[in-house]
PDB file of N, CA and C in Angstrom:
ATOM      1  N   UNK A   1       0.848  -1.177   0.000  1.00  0.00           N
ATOM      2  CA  UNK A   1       0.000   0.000   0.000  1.00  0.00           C
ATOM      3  C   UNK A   1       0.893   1.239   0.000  1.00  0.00           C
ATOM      4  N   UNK A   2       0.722   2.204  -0.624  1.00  0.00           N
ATOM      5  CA  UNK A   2       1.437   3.478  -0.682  1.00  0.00           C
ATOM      6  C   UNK A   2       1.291   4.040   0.209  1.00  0.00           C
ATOM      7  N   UNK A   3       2.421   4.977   0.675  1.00  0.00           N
ATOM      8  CA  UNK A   3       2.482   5.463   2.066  1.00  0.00           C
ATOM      9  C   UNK A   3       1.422   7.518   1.514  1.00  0.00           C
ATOM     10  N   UNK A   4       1.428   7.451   2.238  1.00  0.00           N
ATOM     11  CA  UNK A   4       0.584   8.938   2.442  1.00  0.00           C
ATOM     12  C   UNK A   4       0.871   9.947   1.908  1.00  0.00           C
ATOM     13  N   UNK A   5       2.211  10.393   1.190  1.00  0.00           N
ATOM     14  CA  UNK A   5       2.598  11.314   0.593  1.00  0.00           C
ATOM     15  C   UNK A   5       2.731  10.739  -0.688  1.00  0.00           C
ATOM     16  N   UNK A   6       2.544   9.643  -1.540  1.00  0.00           N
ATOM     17  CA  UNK A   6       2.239   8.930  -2.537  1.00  0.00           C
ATOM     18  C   UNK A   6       0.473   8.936  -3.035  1.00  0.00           C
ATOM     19  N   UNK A   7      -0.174   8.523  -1.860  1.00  0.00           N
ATOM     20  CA  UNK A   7      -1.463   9.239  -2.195  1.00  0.00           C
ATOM     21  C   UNK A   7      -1.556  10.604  -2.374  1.00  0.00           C
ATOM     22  N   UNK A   8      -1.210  11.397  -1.322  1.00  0.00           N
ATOM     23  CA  UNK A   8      -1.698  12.799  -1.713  1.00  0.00           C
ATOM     24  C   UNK A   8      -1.207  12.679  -2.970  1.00  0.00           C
ATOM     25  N   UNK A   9       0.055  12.987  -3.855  1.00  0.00           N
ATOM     26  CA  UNK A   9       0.328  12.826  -4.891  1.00  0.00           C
ATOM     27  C   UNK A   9      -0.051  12.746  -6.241  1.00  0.00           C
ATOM     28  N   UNK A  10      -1.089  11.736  -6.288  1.00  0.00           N
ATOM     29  CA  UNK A  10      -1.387  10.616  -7.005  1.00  0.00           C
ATOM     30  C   UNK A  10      -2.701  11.654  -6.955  1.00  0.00           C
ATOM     31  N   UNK A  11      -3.258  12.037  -5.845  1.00  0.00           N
ATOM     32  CA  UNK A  11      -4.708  12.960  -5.945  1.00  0.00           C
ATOM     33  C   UNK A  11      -4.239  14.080  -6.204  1.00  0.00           C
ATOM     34  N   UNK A  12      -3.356  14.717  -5.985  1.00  0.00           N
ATOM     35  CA  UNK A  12      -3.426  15.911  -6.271  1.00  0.00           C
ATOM     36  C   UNK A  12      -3.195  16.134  -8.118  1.00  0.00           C
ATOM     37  N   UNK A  13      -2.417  15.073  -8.405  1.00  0.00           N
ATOM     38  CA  UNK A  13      -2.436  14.917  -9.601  1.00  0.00           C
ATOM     39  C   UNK A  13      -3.759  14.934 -10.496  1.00  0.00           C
ATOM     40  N   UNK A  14      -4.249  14.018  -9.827  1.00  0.00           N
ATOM     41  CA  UNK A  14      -5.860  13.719 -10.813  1.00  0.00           C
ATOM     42  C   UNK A  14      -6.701  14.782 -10.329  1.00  0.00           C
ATOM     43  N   UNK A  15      -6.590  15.551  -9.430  1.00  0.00           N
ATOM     44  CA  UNK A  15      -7.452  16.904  -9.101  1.00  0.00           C
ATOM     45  C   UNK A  15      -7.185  18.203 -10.110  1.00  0.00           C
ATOM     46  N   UNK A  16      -5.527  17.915 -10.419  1.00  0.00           N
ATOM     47  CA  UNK A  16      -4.748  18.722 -11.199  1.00  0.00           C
ATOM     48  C   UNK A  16      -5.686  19.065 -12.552  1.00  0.00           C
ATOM     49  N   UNK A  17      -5.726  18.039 -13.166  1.00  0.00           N
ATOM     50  CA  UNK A  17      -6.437  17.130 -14.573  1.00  0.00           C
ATOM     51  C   UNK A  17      -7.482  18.005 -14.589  1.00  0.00           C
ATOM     52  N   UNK A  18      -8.472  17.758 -13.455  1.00  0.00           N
ATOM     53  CA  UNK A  18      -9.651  17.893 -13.586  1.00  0.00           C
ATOM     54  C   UNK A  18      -9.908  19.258 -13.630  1.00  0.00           C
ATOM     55  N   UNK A  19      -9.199  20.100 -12.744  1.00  0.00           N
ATOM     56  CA  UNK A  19      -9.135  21.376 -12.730  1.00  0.00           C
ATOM     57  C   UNK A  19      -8.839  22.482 -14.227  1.00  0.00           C
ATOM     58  N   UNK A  20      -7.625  21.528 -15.189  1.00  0.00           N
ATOM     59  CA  UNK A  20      -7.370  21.781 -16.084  1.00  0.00           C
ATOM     60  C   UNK A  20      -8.662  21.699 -17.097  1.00  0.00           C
ATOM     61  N   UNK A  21      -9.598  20.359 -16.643  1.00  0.00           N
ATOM     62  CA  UNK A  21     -10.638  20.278 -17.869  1.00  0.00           C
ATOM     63  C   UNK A  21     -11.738  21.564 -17.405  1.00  0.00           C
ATOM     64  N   UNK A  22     -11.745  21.941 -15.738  1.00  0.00           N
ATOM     65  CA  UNK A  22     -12.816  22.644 -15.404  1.00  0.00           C
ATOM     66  C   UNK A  22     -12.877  24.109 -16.154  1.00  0.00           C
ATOM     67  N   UNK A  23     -11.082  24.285 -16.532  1.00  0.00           N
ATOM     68  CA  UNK A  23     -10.584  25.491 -17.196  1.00  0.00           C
ATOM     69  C   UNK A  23     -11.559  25.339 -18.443  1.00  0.00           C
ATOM     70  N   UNK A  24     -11.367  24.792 -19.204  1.00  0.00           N
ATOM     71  CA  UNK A  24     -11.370  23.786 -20.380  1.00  0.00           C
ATOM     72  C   UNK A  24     -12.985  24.688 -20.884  1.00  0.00           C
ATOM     73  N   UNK A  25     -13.634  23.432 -20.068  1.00  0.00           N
ATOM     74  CA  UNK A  25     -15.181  23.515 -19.838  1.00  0.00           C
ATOM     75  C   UNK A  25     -15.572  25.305 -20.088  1.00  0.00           C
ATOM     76  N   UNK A  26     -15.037  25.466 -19.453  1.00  0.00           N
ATOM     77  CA  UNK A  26     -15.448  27.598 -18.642  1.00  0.00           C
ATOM     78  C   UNK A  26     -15.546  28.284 -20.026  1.00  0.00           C
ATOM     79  N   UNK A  27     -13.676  27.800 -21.045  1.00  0.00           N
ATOM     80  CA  UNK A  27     -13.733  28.871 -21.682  1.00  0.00           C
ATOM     81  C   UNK A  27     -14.404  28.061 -23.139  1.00  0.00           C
ATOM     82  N   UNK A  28     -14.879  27.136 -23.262  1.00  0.00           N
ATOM     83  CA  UNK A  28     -15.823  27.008 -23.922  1.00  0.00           C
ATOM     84  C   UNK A  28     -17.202  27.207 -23.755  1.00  0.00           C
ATOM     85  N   UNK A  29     -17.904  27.896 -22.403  1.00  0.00           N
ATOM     86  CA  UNK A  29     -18.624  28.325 -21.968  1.00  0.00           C
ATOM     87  C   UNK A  29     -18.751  29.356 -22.763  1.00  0.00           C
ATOM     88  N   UNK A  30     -17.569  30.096 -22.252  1.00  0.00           N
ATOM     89  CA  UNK A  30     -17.385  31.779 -22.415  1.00  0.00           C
ATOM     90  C   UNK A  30     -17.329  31.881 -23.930  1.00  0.00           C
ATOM     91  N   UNK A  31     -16.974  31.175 -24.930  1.00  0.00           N
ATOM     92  CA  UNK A  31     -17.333  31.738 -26.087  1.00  0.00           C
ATOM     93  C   UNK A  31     -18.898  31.305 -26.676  1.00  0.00           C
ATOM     94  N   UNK A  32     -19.350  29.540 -26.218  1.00  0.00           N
ATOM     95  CA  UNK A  32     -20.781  30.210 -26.185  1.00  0.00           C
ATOM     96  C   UNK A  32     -21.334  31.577 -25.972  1.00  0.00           C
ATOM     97  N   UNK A  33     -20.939  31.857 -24.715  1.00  0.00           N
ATOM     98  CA  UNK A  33     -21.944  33.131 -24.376  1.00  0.00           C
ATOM     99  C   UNK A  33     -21.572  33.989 -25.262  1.00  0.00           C
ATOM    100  N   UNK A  34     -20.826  34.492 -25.492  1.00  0.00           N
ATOM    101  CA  UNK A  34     -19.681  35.414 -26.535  1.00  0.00           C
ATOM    102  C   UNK A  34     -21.294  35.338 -27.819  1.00  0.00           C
ATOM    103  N   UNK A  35     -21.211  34.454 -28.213  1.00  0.00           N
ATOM    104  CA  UNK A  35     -21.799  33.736 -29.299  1.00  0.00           C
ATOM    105  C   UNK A  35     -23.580  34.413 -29.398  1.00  0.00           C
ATOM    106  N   UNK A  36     -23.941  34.063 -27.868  1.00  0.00           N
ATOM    107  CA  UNK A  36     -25.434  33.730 -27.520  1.00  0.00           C
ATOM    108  C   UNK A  36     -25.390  35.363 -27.642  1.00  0.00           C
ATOM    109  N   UNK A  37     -24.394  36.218 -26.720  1.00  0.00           N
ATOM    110  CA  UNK A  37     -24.975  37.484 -26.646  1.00  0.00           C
ATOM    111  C   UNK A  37     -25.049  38.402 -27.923  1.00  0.00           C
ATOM    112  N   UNK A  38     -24.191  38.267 -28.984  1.00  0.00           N
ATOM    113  CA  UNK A  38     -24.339  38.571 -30.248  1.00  0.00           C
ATOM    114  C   UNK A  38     -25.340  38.155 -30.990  1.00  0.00           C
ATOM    115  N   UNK A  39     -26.072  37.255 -30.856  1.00  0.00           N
ATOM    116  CA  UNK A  39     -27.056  37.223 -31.429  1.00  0.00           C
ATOM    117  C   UNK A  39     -28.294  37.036 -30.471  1.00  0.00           C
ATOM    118  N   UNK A  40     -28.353  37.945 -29.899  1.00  0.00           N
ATOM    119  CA  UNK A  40     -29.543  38.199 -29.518  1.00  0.00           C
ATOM    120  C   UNK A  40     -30.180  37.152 -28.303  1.00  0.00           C
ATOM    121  N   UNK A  41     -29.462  36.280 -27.648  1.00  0.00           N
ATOM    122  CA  UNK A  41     -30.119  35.337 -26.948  1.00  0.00           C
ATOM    123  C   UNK A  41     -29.709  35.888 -25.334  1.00  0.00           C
ATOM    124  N   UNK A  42     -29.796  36.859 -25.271  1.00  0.00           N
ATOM    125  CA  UNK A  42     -29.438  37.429 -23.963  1.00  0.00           C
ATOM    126  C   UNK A  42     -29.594  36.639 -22.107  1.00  0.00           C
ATOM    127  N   UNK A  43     -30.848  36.177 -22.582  1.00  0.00           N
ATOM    128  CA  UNK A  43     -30.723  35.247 -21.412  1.00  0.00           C
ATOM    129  C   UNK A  43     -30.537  34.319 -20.994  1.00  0.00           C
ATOM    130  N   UNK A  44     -30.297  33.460 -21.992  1.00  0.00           N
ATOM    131  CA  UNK A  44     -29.476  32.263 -22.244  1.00  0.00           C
ATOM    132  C   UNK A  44     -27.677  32.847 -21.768  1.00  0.00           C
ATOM    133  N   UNK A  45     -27.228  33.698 -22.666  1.00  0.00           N
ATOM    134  CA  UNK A  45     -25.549  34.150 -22.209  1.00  0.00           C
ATOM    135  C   UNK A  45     -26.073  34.307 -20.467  1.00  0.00           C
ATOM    136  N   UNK A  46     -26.880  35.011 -20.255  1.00  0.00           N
ATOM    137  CA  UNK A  46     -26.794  35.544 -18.656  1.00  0.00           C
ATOM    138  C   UNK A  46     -26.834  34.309 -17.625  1.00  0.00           C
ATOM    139  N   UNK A  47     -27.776  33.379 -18.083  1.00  0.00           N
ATOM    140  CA  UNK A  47     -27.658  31.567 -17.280  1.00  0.00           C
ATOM    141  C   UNK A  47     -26.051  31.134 -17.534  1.00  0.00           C
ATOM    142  N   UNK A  48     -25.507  31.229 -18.799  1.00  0.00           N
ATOM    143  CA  UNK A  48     -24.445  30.610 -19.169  1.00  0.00           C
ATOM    144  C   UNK A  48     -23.319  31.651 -18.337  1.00  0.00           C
ATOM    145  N   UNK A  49     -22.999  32.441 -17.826  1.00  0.00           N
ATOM    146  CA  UNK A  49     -22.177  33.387 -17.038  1.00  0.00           C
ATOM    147  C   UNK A  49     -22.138  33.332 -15.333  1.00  0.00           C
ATOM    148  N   UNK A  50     -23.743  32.719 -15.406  1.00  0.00           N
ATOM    149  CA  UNK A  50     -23.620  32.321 -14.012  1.00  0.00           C
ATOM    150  C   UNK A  50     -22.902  30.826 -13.990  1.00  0.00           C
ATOM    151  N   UNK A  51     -23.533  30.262 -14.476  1.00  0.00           N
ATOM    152  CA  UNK A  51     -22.384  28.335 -14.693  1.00  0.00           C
ATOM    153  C   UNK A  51     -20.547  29.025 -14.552  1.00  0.00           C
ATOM    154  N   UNK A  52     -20.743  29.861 -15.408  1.00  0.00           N
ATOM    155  CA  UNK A  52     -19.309  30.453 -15.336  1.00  0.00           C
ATOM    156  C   UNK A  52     -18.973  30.755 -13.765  1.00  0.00           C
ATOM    157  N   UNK A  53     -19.264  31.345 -13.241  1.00  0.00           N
ATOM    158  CA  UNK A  53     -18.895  31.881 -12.436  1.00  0.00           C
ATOM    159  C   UNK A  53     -18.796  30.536 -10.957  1.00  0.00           C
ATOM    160  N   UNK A  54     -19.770  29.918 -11.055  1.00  0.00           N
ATOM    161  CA  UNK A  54     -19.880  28.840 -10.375  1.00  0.00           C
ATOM    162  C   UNK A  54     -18.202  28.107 -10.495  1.00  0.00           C
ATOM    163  N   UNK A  55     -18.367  27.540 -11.734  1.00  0.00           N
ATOM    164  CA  UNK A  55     -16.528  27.051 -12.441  1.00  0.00           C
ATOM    165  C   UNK A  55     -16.065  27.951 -11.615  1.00  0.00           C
ATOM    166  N   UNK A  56     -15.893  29.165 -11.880  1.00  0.00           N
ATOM    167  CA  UNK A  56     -14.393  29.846 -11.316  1.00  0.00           C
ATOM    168  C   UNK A  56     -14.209  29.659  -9.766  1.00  0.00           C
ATOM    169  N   UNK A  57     -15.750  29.710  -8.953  1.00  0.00           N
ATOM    170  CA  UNK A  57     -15.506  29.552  -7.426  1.00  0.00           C
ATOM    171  C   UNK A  57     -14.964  27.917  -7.339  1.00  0.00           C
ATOM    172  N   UNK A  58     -15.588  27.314  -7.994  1.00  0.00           N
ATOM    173  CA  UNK A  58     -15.256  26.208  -7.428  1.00  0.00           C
ATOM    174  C   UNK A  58     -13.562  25.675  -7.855  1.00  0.00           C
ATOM    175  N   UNK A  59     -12.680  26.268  -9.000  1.00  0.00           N
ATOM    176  CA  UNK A  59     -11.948  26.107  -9.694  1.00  0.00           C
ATOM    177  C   UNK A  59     -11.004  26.835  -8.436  1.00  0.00           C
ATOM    178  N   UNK A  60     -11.171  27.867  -7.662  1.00  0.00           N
ATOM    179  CA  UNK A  60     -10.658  27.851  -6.374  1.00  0.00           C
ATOM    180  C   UNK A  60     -10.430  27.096  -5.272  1.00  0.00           C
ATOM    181  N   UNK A  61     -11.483  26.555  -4.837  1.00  0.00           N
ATOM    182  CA  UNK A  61     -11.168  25.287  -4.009  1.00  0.00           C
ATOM    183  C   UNK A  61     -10.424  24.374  -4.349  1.00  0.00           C
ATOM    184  N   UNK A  62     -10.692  24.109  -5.878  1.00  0.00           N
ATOM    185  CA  UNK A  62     -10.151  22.745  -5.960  1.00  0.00           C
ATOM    186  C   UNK A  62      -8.755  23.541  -6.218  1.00  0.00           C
ATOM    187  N   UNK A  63      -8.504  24.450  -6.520  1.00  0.00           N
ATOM    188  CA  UNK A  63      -6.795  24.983  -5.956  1.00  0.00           C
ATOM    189  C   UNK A  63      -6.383  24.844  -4.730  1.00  0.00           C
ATOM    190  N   UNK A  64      -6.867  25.375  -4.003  1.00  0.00           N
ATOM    191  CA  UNK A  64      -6.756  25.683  -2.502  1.00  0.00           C
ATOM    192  C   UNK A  64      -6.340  23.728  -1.954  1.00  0.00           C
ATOM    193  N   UNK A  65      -7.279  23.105  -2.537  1.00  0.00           N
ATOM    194  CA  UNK A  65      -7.202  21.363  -1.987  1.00  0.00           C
ATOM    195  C   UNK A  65      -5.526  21.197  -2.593  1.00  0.00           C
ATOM    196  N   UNK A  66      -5.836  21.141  -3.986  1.00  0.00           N
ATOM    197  CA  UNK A  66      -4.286  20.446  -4.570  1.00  0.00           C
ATOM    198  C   UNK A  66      -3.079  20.774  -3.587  1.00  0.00           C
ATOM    199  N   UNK A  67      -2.816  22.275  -3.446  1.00  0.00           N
ATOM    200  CA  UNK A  67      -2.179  23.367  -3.126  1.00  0.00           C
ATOM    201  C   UNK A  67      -1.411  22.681  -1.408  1.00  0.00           C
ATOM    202  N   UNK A  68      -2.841  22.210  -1.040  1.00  0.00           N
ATOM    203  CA  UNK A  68      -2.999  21.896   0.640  1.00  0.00           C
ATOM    204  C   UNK A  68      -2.152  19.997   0.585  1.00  0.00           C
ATOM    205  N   UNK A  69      -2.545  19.745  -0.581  1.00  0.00           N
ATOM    206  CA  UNK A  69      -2.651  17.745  -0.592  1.00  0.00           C
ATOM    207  C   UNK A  69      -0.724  18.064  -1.184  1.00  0.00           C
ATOM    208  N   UNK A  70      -0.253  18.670  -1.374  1.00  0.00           N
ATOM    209  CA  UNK A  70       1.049  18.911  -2.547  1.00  0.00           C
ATOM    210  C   UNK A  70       2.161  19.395  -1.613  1.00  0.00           C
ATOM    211  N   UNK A  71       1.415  19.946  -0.288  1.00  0.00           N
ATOM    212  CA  UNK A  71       2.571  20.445   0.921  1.00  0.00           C
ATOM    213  C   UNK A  71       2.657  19.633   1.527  1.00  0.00           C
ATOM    214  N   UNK A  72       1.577  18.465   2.104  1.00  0.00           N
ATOM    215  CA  UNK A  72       1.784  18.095   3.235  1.00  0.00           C
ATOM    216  C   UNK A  72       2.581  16.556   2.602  1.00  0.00           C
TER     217      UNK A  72
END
């Protein structure tokens, strides 16, 4: 069994990933909306900005975790 600084590791890694796809996800969001608000779908971009924004808080934590799992 791997000792404890091999796990954190190993998670902080695959948290890494995920964080990278959460990037990913956002700014293909953001040119939807880009998209929606040019043509006229205004409240659709305004739902799609809040999802955004959700990503970015949570795209913090899961920094704050890696950040925390990568020291100890």
């Amino acid at each position: 069994m791997p000792d404890n600084s091999e796990t954190n590791i190993a998670t902080a890694d695959a948290l890494t990933l995920l964080l990278h796809n959460q990037h990913a996800i956002c700014a293909a969001i953001e040119e939807v909306t880009k998209w929606l608000s040019e043509n006229g779908v205004g409240g659709v971009a305004a739902n799609a900005i809040t999802a955004m924004e959700t990503l970015d808080r949570n795209a913090g934590v899961i920094t704050d975790a890696i950040m925390r799992l990568r020291q100890s």
